[in-house]
PDB file of N, CA and C in Angstrom:
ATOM      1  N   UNK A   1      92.343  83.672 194.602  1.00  0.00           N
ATOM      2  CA  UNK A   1      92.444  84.909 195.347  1.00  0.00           C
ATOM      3  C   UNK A   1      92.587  86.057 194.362  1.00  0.00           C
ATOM      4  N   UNK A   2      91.703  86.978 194.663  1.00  0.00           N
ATOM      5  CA  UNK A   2      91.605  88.511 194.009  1.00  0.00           C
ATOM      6  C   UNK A   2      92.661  89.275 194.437  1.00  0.00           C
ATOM      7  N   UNK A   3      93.917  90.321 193.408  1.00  0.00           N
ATOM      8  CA  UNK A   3      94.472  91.209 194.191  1.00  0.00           C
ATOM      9  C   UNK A   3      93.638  92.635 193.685  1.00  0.00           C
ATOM     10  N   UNK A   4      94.072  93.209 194.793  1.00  0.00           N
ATOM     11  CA  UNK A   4      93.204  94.702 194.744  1.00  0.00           C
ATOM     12  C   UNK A   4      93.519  95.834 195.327  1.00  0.00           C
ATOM     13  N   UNK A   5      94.004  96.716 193.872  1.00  0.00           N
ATOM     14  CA  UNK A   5      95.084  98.095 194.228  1.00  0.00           C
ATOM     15  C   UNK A   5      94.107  99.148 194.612  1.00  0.00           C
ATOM     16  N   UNK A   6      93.785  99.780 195.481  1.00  0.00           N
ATOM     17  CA  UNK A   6      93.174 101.494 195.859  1.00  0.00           C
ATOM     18  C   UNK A   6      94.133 101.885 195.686  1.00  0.00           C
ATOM     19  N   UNK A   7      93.969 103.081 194.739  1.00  0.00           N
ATOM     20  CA  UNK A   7      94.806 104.398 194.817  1.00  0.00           C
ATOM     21  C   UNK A   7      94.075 105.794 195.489  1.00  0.00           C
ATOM     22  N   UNK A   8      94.540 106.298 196.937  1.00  0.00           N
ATOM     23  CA  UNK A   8      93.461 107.446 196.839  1.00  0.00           C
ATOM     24  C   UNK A   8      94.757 108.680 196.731  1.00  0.00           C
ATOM     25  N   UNK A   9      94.034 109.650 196.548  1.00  0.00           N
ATOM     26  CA  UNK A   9      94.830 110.960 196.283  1.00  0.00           C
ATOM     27  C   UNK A   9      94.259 112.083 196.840  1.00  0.00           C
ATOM     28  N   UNK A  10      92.837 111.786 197.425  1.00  0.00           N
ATOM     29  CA  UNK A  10      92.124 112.648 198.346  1.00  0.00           C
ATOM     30  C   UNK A  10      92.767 112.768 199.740  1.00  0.00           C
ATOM     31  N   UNK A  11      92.252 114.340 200.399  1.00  0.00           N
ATOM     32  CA  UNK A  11      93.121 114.051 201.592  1.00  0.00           C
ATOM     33  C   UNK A  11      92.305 113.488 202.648  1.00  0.00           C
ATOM     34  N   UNK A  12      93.002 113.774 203.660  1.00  0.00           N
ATOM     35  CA  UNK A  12      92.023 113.042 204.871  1.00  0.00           C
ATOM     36  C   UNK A  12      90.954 113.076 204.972  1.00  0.00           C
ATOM     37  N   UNK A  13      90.939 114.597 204.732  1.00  0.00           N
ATOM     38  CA  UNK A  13      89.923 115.705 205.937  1.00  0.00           C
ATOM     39  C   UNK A  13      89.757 116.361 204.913  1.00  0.00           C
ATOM     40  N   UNK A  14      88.415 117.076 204.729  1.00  0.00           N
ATOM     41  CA  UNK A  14      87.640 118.148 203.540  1.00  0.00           C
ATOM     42  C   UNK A  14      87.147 117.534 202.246  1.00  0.00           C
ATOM     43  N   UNK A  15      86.874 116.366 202.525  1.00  0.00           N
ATOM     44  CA  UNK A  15      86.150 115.711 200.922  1.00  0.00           C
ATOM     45  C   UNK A  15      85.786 113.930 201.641  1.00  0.00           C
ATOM     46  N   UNK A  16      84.586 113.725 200.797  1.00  0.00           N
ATOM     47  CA  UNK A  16      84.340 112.191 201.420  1.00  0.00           C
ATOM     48  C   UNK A  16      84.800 111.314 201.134  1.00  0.00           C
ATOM     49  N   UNK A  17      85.670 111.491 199.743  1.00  0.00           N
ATOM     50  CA  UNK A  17      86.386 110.470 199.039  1.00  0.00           C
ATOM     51  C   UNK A  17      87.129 109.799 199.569  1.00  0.00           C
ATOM     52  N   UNK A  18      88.077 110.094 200.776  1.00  0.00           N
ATOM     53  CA  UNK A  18      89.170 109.107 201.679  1.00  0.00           C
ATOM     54  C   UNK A  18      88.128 108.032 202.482  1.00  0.00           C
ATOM     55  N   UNK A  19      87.082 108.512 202.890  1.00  0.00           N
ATOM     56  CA  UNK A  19      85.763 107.923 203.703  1.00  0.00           C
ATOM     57  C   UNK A  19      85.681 106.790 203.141  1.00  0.00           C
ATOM     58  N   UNK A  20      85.203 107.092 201.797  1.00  0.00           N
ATOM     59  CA  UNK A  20      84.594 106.741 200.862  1.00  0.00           C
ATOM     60  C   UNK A  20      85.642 105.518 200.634  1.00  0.00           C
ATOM     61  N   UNK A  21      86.849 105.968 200.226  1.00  0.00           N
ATOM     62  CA  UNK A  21      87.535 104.516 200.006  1.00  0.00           C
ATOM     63  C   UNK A  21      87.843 103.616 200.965  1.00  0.00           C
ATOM     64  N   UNK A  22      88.545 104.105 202.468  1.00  0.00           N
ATOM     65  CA  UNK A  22      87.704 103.623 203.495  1.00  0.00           C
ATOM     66  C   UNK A  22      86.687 102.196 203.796  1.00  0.00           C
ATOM     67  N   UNK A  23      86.061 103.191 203.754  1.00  0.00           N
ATOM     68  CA  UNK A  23      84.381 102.456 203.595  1.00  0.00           C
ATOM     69  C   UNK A  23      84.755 101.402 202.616  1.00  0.00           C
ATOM     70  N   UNK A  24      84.915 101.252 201.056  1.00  0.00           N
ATOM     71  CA  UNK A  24      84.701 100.276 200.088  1.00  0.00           C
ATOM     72  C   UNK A  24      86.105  99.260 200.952  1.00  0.00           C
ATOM     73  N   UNK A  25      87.240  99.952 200.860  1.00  0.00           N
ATOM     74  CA  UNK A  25      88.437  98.835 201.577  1.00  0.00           C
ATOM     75  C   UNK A  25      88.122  97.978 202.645  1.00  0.00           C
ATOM     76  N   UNK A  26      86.592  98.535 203.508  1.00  0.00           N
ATOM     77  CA  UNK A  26      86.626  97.921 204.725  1.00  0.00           C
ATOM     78  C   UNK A  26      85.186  96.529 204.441  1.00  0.00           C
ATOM     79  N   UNK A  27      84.939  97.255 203.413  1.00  0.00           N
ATOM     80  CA  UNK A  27      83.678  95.932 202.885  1.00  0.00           C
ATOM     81  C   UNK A  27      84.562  94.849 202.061  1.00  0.00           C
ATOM     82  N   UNK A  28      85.382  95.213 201.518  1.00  0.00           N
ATOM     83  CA  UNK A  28      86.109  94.198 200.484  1.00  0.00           C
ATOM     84  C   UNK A  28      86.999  92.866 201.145  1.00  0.00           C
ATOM     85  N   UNK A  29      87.783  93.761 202.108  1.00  0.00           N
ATOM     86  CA  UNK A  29      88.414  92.980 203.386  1.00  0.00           C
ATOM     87  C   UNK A  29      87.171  91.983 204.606  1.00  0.00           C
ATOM     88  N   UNK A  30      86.313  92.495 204.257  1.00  0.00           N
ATOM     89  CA  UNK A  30      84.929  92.084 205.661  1.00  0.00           C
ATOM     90  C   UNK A  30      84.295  91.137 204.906  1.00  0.00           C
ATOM     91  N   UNK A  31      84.135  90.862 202.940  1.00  0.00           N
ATOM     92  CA  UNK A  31      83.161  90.287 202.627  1.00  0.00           C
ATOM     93  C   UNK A  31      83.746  88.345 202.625  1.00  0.00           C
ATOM     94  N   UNK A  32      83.042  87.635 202.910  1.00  0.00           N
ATOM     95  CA  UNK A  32      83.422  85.943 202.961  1.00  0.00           C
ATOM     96  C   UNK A  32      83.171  85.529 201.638  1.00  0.00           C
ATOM     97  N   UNK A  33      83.022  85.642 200.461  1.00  0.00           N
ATOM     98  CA  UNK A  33      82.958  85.615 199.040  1.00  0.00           C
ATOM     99  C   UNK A  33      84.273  84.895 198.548  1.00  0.00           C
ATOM    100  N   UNK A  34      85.406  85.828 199.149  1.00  0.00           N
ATOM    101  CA  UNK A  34      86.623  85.084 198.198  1.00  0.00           C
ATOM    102  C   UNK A  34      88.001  85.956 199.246  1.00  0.00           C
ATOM    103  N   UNK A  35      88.788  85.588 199.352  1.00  0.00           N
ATOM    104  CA  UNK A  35      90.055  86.138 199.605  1.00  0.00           C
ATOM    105  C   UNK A  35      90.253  86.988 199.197  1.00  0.00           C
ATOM    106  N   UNK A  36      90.928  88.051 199.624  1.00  0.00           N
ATOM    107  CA  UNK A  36      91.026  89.250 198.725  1.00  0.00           C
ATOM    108  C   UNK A  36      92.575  89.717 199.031  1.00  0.00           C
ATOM    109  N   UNK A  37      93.451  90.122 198.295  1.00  0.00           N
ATOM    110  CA  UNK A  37      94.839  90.717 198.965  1.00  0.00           C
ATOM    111  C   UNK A  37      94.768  91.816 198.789  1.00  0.00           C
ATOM    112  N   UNK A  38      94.878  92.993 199.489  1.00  0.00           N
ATOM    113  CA  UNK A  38      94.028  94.319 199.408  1.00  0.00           C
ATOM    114  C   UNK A  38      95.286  95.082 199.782  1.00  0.00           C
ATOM    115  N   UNK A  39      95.645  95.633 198.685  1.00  0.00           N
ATOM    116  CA  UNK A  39      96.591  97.498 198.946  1.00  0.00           C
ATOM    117  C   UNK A  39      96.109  98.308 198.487  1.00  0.00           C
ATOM    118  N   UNK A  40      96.703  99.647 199.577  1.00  0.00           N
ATOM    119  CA  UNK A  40      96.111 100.874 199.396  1.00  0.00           C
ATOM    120  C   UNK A  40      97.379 101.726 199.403  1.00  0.00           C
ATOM    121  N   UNK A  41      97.291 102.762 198.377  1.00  0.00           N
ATOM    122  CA  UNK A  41      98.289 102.806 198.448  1.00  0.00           C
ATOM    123  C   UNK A  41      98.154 105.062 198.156  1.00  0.00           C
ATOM    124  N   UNK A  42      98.180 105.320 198.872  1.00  0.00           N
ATOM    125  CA  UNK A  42      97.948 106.896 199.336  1.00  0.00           C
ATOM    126  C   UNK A  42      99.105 107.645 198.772  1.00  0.00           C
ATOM    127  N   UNK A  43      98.765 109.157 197.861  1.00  0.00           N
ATOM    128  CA  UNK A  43      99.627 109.490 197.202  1.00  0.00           C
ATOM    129  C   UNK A  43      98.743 110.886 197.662  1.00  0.00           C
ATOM    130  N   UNK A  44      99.687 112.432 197.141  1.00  0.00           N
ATOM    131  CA  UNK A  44      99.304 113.776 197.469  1.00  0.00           C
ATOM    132  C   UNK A  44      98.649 113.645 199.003  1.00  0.00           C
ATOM    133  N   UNK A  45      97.940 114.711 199.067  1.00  0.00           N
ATOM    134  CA  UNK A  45      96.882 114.955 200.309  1.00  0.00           C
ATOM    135  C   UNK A  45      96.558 113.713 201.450  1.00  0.00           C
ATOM    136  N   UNK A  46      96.561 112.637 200.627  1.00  0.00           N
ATOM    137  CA  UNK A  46      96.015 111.461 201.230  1.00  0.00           C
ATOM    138  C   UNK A  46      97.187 111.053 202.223  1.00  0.00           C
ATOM    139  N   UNK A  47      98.307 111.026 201.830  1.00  0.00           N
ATOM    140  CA  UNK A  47      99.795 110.708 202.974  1.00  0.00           C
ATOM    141  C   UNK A  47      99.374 111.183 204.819  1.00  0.00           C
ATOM    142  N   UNK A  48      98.814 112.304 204.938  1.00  0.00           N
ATOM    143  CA  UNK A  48      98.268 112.542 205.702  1.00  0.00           C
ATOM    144  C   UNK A  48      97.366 111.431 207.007  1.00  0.00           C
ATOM    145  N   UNK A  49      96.660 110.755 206.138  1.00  0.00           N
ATOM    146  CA  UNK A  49      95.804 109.897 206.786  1.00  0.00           C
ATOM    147  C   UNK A  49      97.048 108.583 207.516  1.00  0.00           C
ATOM    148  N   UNK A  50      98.412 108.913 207.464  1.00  0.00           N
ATOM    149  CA  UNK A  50      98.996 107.730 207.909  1.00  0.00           C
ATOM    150  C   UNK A  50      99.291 107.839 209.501  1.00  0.00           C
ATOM    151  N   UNK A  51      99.263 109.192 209.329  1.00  0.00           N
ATOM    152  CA  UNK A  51      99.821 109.901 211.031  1.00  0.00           C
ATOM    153  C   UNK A  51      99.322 109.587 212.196  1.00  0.00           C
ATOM    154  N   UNK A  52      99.672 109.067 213.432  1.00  0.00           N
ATOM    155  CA  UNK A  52      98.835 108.517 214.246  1.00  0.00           C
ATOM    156  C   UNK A  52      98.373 109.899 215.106  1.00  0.00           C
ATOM    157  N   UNK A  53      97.321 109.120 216.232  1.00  0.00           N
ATOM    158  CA  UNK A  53      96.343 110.018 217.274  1.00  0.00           C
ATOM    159  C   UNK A  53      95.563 111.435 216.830  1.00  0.00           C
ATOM    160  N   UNK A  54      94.883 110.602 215.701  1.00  0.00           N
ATOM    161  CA  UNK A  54      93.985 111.305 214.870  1.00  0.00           C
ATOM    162  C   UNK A  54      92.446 110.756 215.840  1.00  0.00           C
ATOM    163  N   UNK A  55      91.431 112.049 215.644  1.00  0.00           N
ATOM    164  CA  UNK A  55      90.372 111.966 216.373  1.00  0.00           C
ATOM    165  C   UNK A  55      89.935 110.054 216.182  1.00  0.00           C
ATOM    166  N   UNK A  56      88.845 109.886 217.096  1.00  0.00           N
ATOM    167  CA  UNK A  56      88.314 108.689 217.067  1.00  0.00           C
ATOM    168  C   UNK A  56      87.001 109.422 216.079  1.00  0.00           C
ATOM    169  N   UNK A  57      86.325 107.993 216.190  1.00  0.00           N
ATOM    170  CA  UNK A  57      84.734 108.187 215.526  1.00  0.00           C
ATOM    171  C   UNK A  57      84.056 108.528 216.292  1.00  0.00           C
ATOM    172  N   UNK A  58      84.095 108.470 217.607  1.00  0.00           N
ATOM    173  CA  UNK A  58      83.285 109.346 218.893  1.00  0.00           C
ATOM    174  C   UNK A  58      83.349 111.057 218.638  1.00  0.00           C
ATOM    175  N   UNK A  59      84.819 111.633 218.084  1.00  0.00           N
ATOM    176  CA  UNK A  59      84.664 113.155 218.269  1.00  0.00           C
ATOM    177  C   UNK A  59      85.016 113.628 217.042  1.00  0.00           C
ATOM    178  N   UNK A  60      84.501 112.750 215.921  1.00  0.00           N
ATOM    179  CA  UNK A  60      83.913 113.216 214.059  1.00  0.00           C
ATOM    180  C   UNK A  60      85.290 112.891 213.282  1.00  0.00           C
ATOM    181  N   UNK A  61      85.910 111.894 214.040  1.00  0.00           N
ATOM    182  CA  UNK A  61      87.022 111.572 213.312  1.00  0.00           C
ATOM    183  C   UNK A  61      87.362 110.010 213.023  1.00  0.00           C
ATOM    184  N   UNK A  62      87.965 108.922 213.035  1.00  0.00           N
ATOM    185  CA  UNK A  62      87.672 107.470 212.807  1.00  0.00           C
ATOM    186  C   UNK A  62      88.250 107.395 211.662  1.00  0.00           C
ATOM    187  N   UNK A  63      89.291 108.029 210.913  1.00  0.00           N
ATOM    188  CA  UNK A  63      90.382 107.027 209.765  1.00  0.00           C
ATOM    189  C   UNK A  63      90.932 106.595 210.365  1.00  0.00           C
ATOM    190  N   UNK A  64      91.671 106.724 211.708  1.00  0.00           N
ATOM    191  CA  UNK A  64      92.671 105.702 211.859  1.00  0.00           C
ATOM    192  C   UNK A  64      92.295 104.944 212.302  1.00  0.00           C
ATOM    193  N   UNK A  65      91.163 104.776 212.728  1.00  0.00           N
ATOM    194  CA  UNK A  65      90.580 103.403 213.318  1.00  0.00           C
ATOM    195  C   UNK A  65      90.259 102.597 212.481  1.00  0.00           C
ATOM    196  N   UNK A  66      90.085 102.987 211.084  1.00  0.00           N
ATOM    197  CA  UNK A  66      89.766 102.287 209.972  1.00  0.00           C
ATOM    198  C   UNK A  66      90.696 101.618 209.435  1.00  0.00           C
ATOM    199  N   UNK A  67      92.073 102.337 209.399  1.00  0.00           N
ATOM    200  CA  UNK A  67      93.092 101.895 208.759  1.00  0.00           C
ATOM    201  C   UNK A  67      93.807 100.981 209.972  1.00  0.00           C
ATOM    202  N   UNK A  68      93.914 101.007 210.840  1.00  0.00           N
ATOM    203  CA  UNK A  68      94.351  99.728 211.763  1.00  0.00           C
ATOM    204  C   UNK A  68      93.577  98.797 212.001  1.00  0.00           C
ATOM    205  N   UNK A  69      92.137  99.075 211.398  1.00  0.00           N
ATOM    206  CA  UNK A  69      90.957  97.271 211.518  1.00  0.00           C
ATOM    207  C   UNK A  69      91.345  96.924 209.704  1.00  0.00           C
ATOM    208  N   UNK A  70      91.152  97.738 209.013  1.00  0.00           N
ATOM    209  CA  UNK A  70      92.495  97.209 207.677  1.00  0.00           C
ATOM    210  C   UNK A  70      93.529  96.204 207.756  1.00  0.00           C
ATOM    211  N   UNK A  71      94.613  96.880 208.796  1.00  0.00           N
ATOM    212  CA  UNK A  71      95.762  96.395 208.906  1.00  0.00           C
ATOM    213  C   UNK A  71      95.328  95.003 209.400  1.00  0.00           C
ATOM    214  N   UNK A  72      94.628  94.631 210.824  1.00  0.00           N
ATOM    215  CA  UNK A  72      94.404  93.862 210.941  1.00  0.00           C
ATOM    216  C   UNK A  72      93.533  92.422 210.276  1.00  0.00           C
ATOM    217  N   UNK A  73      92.924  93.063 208.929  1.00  0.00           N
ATOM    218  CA  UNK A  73      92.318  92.383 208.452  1.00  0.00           C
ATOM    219  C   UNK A  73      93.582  91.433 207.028  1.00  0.00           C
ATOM    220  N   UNK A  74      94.791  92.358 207.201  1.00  0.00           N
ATOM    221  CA  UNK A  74      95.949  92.021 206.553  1.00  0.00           C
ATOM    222  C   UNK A  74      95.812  92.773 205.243  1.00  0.00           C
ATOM    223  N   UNK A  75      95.440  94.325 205.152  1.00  0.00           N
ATOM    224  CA  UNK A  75      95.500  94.997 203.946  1.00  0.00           C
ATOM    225  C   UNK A  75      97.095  95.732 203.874  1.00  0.00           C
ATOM    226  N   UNK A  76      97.341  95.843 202.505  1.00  0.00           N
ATOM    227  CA  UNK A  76      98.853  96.346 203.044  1.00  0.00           C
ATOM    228  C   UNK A  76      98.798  98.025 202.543  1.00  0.00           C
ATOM    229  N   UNK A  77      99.394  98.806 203.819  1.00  0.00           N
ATOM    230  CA  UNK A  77      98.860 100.396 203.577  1.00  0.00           C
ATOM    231  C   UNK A  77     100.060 101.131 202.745  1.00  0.00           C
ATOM    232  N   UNK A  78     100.541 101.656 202.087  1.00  0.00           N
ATOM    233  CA  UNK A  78     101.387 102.429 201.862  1.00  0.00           C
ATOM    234  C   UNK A  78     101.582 104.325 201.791  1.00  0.00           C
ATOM    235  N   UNK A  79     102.215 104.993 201.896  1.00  0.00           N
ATOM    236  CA  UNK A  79     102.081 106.020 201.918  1.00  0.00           C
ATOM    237  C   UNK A  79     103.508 106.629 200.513  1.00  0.00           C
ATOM    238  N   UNK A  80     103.081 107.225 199.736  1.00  0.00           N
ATOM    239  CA  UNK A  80     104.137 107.533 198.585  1.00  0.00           C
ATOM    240  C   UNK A  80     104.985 108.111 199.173  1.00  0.00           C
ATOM    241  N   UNK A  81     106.291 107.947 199.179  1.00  0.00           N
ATOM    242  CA  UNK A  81     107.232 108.534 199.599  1.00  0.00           C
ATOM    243  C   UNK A  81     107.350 110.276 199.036  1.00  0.00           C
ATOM    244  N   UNK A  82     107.533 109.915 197.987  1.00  0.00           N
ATOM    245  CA  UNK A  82     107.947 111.843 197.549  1.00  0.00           C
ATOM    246  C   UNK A  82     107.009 112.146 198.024  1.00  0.00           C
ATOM    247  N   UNK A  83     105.513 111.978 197.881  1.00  0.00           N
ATOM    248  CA  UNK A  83     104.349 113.013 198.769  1.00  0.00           C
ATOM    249  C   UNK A  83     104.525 113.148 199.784  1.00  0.00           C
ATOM    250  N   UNK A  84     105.094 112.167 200.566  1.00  0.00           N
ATOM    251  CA  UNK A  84     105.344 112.498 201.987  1.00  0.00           C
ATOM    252  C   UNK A  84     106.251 112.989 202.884  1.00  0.00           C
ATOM    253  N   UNK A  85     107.455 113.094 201.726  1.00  0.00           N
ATOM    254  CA  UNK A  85     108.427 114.025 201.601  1.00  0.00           C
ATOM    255  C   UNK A  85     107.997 115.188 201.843  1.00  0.00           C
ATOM    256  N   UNK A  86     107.162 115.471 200.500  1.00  0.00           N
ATOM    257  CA  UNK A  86     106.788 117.151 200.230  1.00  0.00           C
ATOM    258  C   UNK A  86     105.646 117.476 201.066  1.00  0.00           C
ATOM    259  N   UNK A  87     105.289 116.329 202.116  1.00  0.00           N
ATOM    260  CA  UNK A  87     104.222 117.148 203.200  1.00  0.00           C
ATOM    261  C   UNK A  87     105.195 117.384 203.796  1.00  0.00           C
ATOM    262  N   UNK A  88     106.263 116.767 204.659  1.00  0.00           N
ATOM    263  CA  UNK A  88     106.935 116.798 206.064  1.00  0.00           C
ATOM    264  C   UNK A  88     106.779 115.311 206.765  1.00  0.00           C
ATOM    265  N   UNK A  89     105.940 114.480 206.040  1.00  0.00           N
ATOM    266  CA  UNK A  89     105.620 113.480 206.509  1.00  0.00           C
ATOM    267  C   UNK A  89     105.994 112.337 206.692  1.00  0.00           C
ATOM    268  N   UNK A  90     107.281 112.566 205.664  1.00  0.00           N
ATOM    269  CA  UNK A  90     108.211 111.023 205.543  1.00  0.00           C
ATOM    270  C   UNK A  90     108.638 110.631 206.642  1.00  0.00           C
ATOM    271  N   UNK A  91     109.408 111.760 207.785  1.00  0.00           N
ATOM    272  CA  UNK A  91     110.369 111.112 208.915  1.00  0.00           C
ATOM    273  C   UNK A  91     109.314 110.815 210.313  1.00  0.00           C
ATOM    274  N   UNK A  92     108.012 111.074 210.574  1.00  0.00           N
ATOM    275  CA  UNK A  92     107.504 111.093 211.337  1.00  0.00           C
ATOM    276  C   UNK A  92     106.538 110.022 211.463  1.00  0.00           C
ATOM    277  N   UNK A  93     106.310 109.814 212.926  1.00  0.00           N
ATOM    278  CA  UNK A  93     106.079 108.412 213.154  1.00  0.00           C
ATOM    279  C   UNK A  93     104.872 108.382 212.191  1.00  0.00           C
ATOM    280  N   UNK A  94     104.177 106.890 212.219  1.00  0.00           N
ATOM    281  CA  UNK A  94     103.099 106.473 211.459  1.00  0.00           C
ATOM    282  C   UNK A  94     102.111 105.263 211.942  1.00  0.00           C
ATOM    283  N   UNK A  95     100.916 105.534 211.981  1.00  0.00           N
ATOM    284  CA  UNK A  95     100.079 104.312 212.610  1.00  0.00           C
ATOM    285  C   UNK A  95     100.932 103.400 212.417  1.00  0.00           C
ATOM    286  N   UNK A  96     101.233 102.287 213.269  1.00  0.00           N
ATOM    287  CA  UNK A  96     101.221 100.561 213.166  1.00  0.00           C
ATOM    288  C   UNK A  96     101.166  99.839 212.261  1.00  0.00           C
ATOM    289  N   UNK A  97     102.274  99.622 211.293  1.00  0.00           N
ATOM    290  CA  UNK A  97     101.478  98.821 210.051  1.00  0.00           C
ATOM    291  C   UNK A  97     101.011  99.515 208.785  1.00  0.00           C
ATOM    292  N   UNK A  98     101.361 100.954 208.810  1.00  0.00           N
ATOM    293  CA  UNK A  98     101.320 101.984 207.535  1.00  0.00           C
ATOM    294  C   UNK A  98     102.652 101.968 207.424  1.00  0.00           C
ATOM    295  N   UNK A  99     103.018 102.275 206.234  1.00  0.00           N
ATOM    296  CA  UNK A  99     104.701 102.373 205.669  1.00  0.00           C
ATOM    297  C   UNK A  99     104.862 103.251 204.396  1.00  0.00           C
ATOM    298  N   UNK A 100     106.007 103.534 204.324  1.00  0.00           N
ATOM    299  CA  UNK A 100     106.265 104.509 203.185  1.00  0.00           C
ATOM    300  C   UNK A 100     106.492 103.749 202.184  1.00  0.00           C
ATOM    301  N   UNK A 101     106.317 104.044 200.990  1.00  0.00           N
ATOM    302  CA  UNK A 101     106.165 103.199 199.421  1.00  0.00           C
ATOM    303  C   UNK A 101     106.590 104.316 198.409  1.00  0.00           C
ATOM    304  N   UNK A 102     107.262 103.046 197.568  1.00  0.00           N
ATOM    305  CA  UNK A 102     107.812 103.935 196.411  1.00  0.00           C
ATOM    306  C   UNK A 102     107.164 103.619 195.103  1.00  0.00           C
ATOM    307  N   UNK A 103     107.167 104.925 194.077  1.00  0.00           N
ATOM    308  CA  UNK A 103     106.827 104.585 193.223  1.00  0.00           C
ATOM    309  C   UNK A 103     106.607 103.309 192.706  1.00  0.00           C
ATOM    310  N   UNK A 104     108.014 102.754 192.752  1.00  0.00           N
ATOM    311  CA  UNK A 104     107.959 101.824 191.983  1.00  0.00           C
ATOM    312  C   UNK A 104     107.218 100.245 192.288  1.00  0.00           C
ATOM    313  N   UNK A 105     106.944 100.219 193.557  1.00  0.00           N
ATOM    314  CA  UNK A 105     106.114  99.508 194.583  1.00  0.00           C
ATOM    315  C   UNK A 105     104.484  99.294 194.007  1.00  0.00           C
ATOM    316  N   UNK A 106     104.139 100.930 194.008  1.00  0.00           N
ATOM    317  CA  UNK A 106     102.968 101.004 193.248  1.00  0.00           C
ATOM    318  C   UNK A 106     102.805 100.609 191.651  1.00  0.00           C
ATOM    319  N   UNK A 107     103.801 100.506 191.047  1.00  0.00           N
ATOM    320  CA  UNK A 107     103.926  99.916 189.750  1.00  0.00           C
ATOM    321  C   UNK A 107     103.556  98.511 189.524  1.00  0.00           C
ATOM    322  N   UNK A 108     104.584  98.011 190.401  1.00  0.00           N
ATOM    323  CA  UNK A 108     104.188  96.093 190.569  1.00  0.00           C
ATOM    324  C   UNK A 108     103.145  95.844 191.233  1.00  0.00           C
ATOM    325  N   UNK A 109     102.411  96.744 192.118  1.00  0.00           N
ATOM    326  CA  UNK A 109     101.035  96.419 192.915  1.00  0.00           C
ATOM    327  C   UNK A 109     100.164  96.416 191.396  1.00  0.00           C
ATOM    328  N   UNK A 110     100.306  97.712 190.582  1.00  0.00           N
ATOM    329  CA  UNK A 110      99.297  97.989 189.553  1.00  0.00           C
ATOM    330  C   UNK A 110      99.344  96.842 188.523  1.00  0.00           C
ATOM    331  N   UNK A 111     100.802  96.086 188.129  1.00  0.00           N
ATOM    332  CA  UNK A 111     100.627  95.069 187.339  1.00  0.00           C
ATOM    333  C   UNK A 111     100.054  94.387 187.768  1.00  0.00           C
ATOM    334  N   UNK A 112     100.520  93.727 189.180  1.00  0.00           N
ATOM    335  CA  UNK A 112     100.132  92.651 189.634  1.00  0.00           C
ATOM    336  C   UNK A 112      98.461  92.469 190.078  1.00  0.00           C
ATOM    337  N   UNK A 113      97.860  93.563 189.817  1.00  0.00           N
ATOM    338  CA  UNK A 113      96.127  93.346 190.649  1.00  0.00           C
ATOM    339  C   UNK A 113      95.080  93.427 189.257  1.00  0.00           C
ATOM    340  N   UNK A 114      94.565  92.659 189.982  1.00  0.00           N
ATOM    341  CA  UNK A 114      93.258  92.140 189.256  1.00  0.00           C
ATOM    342  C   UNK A 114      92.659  93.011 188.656  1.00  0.00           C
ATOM    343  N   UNK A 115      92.352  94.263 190.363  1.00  0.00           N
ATOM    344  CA  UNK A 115      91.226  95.555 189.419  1.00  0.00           C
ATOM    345  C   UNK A 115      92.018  96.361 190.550  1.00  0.00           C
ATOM    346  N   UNK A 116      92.012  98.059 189.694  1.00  0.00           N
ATOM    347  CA  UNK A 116      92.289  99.009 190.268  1.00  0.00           C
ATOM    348  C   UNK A 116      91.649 100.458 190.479  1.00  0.00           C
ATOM    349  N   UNK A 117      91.555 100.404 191.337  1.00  0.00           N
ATOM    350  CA  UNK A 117      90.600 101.866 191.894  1.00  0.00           C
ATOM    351  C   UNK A 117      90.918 102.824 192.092  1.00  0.00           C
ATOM    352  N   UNK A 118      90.439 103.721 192.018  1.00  0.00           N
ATOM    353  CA  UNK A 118      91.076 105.114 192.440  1.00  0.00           C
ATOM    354  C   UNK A 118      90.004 106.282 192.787  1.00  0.00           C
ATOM    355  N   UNK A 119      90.422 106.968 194.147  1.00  0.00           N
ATOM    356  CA  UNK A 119      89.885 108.395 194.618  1.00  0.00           C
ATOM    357  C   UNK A 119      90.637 109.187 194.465  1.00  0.00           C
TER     358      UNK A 119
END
């Protein structure tokens, strides 16, 4: 089994890069090749994308639908704590299965994985 850290730092909304990682997290988790243990782990701008009753993909919106067929595929989501501090974002609810993460969380994800990515 492969482990496999995303780091994105893009925000939700105004750049394709969250899409974009998205998109690669949802092929990596979907492909039958090999097991994969898949964290993502969202820091600055990106904390954002944890918040629930965000548009669907019907009315030009669809991260959170992405990140709960994630969850279900058993990716583990994190959201950086101090960033989400310094949005407002720490105390407020959060999709299903997204959680707040600490630095130091992301440290042992980064030792511990195979290959690491970043938006």
């Amino acid at each position: 089994m492969q482990s496999v850290l995303i780091i994105v730092h893009a925000p939700a909304y105004g750049s394709e890069r969250m899409l974009s990682a998205l998109r690669l997290a949802t092929a990596i988790v979907s492909q039958e090749i090999e097991t994969v243990d898949l964290r993502i782990f969202m820091m600055s701008d990106a904390v954002t994308v944890g918040l629930p009753n965000q548009l669907g993909a019907e009315a030009g919106g669809g991260l959170q639908q992405m990140l709960e067929s994630l969850i279900e595929h058993g990716a583990k989501i994190r959201l950086c704590r101090t960033c989400a501090l310094a949005r407002g974002v720490g105390d407020l609810p959060l999709i299903p299965g997204v959680a707040i993460g600490t630095l130091a969380e992301l440290a042992e994800a980064t030792l511990a994985a195979d290959k690491v990515i970043t938006f």
